[in-house]
PDB file of N, CA and C in Angstrom:
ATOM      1  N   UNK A   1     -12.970  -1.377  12.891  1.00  0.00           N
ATOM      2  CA  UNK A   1     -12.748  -2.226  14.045  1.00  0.00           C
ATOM      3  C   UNK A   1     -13.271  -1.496  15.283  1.00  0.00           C
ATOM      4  N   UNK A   2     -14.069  -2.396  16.215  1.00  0.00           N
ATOM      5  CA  UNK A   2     -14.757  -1.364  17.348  1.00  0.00           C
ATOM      6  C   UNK A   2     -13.490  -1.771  18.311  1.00  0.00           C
ATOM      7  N   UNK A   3     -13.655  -0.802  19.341  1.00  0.00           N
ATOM      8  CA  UNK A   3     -13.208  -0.735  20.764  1.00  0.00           C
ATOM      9  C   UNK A   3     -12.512  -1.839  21.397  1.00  0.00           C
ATOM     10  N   UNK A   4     -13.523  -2.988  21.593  1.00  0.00           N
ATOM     11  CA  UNK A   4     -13.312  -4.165  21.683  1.00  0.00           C
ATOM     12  C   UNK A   4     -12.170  -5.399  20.906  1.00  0.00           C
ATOM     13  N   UNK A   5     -12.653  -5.520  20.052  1.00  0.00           N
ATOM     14  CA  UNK A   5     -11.949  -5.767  18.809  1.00  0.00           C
ATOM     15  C   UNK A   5     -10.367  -5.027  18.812  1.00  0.00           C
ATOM     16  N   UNK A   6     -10.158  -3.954  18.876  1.00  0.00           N
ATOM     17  CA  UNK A   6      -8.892  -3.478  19.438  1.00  0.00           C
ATOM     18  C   UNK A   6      -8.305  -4.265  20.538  1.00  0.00           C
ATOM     19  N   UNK A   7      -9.164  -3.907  21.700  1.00  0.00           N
ATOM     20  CA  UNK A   7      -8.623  -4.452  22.588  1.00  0.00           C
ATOM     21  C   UNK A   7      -8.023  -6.162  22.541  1.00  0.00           C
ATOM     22  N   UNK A   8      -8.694  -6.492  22.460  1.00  0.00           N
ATOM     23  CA  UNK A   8      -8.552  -7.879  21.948  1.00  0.00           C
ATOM     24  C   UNK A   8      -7.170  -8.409  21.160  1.00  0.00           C
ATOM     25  N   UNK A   9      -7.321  -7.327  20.059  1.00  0.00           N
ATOM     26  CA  UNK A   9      -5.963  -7.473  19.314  1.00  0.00           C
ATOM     27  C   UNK A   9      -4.802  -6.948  19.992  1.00  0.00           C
ATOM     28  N   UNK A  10      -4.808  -5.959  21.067  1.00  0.00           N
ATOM     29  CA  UNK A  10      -3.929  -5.423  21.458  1.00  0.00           C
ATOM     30  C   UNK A  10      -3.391  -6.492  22.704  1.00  0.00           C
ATOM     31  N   UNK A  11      -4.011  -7.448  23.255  1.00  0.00           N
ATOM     32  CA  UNK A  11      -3.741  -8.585  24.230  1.00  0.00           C
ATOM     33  C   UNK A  11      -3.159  -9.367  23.757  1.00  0.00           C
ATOM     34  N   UNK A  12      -3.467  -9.692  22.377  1.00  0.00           N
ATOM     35  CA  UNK A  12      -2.727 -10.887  21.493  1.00  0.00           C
ATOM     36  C   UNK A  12      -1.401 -10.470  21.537  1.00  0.00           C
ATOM     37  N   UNK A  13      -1.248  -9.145  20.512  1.00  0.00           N
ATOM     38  CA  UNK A  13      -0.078  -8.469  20.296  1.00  0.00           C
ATOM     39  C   UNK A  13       0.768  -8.800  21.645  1.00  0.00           C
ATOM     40  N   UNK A  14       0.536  -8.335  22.646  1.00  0.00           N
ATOM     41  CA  UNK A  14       0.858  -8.434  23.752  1.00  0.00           C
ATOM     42  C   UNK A  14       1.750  -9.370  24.297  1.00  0.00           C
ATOM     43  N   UNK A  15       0.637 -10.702  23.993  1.00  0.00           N
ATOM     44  CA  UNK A  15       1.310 -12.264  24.331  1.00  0.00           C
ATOM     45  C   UNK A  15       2.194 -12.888  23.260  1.00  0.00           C
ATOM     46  N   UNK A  16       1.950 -12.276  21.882  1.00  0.00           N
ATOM     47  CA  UNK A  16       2.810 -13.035  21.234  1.00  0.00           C
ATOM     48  C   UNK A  16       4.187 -11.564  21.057  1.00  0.00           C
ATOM     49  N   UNK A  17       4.122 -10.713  21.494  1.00  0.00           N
ATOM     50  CA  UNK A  17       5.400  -9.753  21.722  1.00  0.00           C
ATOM     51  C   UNK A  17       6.588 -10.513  22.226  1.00  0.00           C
ATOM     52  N   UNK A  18       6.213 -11.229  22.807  1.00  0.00           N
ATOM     53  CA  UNK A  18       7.526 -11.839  23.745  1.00  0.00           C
ATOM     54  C   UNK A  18       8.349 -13.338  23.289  1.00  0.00           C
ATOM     55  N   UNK A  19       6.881 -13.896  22.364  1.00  0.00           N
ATOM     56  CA  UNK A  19       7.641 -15.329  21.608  1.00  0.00           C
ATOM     57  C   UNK A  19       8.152 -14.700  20.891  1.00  0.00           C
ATOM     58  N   UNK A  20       7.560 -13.873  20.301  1.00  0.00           N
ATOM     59  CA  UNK A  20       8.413 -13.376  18.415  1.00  0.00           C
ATOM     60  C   UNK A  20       9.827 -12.920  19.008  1.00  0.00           C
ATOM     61  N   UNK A  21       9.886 -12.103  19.895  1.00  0.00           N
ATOM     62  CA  UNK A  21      11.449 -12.106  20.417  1.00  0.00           C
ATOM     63  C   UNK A  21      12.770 -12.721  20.939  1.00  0.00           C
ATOM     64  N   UNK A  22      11.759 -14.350  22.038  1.00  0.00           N
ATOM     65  CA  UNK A  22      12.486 -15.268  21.805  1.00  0.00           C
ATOM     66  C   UNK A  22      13.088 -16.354  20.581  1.00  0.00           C
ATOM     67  N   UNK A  23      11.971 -15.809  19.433  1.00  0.00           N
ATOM     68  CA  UNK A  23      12.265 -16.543  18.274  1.00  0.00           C
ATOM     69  C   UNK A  23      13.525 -15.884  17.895  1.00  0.00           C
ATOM     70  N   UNK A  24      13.040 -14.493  17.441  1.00  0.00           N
ATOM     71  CA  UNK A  24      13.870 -13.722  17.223  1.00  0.00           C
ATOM     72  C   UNK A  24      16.055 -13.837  17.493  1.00  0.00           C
ATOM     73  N   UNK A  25      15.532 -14.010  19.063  1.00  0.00           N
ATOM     74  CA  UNK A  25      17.001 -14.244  20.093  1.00  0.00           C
ATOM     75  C   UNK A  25      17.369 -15.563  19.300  1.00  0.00           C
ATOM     76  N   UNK A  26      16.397 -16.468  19.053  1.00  0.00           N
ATOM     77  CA  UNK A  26      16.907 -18.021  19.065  1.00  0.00           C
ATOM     78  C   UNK A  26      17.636 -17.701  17.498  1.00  0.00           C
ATOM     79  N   UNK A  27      16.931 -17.056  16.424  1.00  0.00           N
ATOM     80  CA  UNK A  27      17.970 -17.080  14.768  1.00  0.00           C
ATOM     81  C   UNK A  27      18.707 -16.569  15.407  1.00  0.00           C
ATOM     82  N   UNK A  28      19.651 -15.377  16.158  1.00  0.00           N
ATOM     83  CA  UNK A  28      20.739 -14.500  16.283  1.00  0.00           C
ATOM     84  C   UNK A  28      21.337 -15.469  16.662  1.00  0.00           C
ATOM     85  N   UNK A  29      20.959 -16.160  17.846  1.00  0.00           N
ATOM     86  CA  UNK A  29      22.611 -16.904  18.487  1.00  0.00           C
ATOM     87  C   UNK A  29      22.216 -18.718  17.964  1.00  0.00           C
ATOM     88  N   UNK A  30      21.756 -18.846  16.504  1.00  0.00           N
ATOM     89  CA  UNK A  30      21.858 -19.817  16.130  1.00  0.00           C
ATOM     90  C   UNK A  30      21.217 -20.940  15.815  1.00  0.00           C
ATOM     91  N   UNK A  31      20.563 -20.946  16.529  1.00  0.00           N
ATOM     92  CA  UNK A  31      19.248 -21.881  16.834  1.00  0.00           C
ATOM     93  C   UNK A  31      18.226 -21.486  15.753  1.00  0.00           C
ATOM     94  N   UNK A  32      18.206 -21.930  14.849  1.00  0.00           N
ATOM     95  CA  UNK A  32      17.266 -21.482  13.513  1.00  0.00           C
ATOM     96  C   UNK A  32      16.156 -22.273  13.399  1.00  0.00           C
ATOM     97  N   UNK A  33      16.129 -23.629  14.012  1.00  0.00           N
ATOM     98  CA  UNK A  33      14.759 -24.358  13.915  1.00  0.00           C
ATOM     99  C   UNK A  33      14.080 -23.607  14.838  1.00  0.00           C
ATOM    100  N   UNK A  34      14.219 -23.856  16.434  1.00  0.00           N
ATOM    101  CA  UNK A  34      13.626 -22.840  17.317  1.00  0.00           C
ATOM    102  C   UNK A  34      13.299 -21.430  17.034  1.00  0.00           C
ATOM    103  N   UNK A  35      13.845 -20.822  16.545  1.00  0.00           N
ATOM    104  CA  UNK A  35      14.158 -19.322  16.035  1.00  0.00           C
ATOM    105  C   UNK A  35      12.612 -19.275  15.159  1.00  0.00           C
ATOM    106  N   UNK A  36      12.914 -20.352  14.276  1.00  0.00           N
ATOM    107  CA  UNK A  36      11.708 -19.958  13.069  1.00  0.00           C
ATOM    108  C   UNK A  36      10.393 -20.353  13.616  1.00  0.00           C
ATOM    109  N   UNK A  37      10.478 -21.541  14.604  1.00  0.00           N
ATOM    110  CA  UNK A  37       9.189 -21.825  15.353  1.00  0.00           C
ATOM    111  C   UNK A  37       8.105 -20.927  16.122  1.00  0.00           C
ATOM    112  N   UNK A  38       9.333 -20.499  17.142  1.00  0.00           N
ATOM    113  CA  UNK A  38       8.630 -19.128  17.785  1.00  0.00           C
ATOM    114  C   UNK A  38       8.301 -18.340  17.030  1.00  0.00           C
ATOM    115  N   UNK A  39       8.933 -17.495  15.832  1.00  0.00           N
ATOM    116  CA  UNK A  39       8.440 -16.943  15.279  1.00  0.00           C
ATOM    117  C   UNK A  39       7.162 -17.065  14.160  1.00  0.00           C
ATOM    118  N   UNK A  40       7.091 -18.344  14.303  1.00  0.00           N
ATOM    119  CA  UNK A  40       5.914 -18.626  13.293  1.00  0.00           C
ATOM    120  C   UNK A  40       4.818 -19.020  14.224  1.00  0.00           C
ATOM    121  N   UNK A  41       4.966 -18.876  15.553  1.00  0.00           N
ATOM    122  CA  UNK A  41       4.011 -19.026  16.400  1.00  0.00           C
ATOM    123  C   UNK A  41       3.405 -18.103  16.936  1.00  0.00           C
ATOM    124  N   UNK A  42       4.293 -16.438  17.187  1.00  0.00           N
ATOM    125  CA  UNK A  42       3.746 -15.538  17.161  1.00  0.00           C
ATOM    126  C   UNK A  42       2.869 -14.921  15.899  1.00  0.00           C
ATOM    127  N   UNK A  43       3.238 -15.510  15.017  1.00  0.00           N
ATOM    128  CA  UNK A  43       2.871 -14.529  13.602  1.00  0.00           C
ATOM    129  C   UNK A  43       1.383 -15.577  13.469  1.00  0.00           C
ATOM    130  N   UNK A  44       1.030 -16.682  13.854  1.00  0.00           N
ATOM    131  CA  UNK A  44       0.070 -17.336  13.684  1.00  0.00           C
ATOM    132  C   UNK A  44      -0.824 -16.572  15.096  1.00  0.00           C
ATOM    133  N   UNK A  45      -0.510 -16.368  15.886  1.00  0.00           N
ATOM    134  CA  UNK A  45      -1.205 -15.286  17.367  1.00  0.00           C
ATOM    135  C   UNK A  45      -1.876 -14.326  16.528  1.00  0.00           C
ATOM    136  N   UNK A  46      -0.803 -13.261  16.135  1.00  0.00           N
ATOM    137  CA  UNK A  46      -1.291 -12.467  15.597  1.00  0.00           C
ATOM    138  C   UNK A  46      -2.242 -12.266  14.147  1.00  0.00           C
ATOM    139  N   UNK A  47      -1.656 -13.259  13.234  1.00  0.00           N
ATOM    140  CA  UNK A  47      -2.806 -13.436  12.599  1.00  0.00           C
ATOM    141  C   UNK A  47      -4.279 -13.945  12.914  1.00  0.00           C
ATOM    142  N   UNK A  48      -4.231 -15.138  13.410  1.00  0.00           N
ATOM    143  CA  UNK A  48      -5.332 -15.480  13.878  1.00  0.00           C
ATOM    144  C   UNK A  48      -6.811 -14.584  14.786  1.00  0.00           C
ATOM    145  N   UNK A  49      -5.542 -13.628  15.584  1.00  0.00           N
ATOM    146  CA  UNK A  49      -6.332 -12.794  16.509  1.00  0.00           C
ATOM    147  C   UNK A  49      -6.680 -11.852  15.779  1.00  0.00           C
ATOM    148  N   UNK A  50      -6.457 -11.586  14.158  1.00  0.00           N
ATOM    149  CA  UNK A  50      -6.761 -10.652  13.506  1.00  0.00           C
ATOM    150  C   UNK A  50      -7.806 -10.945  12.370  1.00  0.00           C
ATOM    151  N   UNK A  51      -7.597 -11.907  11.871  1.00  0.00           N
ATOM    152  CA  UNK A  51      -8.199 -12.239  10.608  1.00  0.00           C
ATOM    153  C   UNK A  51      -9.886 -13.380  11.050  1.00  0.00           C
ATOM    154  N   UNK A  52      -9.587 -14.008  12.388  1.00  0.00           N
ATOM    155  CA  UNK A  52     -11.117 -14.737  13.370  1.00  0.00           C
ATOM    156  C   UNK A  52     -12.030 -13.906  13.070  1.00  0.00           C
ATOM    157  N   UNK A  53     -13.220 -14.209  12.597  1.00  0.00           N
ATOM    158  CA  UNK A  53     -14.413 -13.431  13.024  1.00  0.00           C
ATOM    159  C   UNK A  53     -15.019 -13.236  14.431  1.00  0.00           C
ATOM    160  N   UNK A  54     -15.423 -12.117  14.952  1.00  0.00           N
ATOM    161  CA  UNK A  54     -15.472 -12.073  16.553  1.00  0.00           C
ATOM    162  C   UNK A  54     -16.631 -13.401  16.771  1.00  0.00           C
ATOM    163  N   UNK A  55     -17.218 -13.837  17.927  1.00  0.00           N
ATOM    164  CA  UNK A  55     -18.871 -14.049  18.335  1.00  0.00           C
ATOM    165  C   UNK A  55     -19.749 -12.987  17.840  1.00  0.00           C
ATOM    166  N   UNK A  56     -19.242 -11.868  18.259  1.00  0.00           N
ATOM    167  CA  UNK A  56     -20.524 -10.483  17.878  1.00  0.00           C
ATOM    168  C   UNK A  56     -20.646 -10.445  16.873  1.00  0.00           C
ATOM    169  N   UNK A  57     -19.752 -10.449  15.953  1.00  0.00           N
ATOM    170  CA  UNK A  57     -19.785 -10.265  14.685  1.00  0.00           C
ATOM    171  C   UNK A  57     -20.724 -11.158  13.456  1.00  0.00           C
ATOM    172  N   UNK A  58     -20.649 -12.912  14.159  1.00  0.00           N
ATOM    173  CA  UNK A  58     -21.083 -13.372  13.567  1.00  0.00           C
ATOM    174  C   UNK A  58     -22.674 -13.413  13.977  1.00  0.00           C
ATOM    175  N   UNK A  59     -23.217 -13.352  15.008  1.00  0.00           N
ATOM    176  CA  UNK A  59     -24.330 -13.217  15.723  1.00  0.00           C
ATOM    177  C   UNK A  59     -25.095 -11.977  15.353  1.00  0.00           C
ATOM    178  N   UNK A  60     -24.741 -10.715  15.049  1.00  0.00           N
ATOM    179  CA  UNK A  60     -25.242  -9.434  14.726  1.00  0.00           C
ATOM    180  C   UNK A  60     -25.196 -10.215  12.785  1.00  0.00           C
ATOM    181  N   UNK A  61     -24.466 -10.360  12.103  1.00  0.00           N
ATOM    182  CA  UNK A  61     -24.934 -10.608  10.464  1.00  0.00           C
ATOM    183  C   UNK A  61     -25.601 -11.453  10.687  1.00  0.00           C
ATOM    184  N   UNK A  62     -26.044 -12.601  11.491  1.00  0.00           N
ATOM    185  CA  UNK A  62     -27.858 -13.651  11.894  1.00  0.00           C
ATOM    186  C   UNK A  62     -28.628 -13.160  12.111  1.00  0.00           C
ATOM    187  N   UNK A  63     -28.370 -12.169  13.202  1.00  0.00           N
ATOM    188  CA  UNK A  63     -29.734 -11.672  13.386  1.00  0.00           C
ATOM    189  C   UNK A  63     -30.142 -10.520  12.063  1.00  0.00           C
ATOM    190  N   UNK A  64     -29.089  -9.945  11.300  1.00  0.00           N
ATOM    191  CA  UNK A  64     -29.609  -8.895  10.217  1.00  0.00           C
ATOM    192  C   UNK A  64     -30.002  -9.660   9.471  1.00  0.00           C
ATOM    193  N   UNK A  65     -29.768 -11.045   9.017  1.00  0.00           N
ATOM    194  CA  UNK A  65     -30.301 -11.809   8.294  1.00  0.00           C
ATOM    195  C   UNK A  65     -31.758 -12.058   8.330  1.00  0.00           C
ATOM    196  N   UNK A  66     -31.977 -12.759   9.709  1.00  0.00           N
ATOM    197  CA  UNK A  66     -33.289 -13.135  10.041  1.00  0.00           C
ATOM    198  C   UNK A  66     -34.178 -11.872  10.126  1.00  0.00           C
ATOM    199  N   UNK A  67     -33.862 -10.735  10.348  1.00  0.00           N
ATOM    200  CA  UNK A  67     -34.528  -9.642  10.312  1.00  0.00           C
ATOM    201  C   UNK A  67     -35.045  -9.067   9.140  1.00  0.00           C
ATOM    202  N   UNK A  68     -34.245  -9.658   7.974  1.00  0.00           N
ATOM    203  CA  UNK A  68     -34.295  -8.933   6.860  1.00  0.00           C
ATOM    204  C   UNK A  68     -34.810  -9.861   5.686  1.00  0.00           C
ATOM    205  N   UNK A  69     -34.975 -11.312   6.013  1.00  0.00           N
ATOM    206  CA  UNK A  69     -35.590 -11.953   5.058  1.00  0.00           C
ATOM    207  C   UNK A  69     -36.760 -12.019   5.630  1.00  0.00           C
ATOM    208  N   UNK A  70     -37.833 -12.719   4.189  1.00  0.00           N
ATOM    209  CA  UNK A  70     -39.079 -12.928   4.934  1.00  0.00           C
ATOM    210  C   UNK A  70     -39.611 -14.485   4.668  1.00  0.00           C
ATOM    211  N   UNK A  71     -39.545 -14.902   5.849  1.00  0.00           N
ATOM    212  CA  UNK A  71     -39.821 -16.483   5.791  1.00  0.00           C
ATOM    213  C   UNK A  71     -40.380 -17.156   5.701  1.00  0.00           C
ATOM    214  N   UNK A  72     -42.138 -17.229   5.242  1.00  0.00           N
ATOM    215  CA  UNK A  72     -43.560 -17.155   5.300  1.00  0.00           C
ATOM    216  C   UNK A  72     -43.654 -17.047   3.371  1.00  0.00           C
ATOM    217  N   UNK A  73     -44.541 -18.179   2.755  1.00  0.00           N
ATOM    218  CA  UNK A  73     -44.816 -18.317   1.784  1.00  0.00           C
ATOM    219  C   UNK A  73     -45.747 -17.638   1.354  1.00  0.00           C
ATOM    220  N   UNK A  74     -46.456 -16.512   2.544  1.00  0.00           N
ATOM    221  CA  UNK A  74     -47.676 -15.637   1.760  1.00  0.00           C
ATOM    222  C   UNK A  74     -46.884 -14.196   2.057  1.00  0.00           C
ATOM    223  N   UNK A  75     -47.507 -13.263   1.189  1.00  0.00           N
ATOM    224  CA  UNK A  75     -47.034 -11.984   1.723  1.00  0.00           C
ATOM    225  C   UNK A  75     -47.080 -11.507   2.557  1.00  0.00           C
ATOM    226  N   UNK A  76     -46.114 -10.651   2.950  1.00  0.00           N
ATOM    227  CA  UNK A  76     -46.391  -9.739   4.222  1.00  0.00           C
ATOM    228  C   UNK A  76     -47.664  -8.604   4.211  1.00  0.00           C
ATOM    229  N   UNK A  77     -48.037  -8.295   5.367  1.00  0.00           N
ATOM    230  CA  UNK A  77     -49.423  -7.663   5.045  1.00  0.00           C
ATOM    231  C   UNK A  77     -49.109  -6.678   6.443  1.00  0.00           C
ATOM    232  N   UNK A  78     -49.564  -5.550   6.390  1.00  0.00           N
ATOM    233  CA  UNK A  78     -49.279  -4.766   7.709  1.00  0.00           C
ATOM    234  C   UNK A  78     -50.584  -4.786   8.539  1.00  0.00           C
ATOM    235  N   UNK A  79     -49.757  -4.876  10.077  1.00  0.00           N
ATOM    236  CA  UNK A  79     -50.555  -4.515  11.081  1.00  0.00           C
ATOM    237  C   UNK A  79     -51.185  -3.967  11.289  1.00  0.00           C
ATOM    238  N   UNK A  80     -52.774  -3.449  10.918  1.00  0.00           N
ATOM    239  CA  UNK A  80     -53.468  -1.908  11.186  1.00  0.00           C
ATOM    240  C   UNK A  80     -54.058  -2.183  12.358  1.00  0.00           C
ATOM    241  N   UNK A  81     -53.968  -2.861  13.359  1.00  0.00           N
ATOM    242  CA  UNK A  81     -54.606  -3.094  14.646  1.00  0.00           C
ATOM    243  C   UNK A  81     -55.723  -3.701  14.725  1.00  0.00           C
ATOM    244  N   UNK A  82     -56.233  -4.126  13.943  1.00  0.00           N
ATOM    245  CA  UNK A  82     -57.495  -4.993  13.434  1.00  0.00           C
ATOM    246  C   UNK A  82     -57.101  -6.317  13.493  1.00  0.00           C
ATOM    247  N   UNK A  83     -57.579  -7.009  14.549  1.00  0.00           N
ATOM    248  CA  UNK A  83     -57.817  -8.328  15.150  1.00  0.00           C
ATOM    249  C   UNK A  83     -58.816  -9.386  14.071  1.00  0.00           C
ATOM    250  N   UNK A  84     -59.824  -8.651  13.635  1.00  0.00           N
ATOM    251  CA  UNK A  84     -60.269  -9.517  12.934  1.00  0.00           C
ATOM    252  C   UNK A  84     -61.874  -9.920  13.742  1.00  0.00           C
ATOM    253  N   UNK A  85     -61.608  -9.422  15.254  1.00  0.00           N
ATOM    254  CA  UNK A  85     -63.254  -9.262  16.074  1.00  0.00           C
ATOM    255  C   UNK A  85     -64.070  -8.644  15.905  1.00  0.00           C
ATOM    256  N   UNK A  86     -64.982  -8.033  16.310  1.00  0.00           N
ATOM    257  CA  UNK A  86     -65.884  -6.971  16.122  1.00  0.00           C
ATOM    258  C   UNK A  86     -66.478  -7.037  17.382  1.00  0.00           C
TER     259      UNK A  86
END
């Protein structure tokens, strides 16, 4: 996981820190529908923010793709700097 990607997860964590606790509060003093909601709303935060593929992520395996196949029905032939003029 890069830098980013941390960070990212660590914002989620962050925002859903505080439902999972009101869920949390809501099973203790009773409230068990609420209770399980919040808590299944943080745990969907945090999964989600974990298991998403980033933008970068999916954009960098396209471009290794397109880089790495070859798309042209004749062979590849290398560049020797020869134009083909004289």
């Amino acid at each position: 996981m890069e830098l980013l990607d941390t960070l990212a997860l660590f914002g989620t964590v962050a925002l859903a820190a505080p439902i999972g606790l009101l869920g949390a509060e809501f099973l203790v003093g009773g409230r068990t529908v609420s209770g399980v909601g919040f808590l299944a709303v943080a745990l969907a935060l945090v999964a989600g923010g974990y298991f998403r593929p980033s933008p970068k992520s999916i954009v960098a395996g396209r471009v290794a793709d397109a880089a790495t196949t070859d798309g042209g029905d004749e062979p590849a032939r290398a560049d020797d700097g020869d134009d083909g003029r004289e």
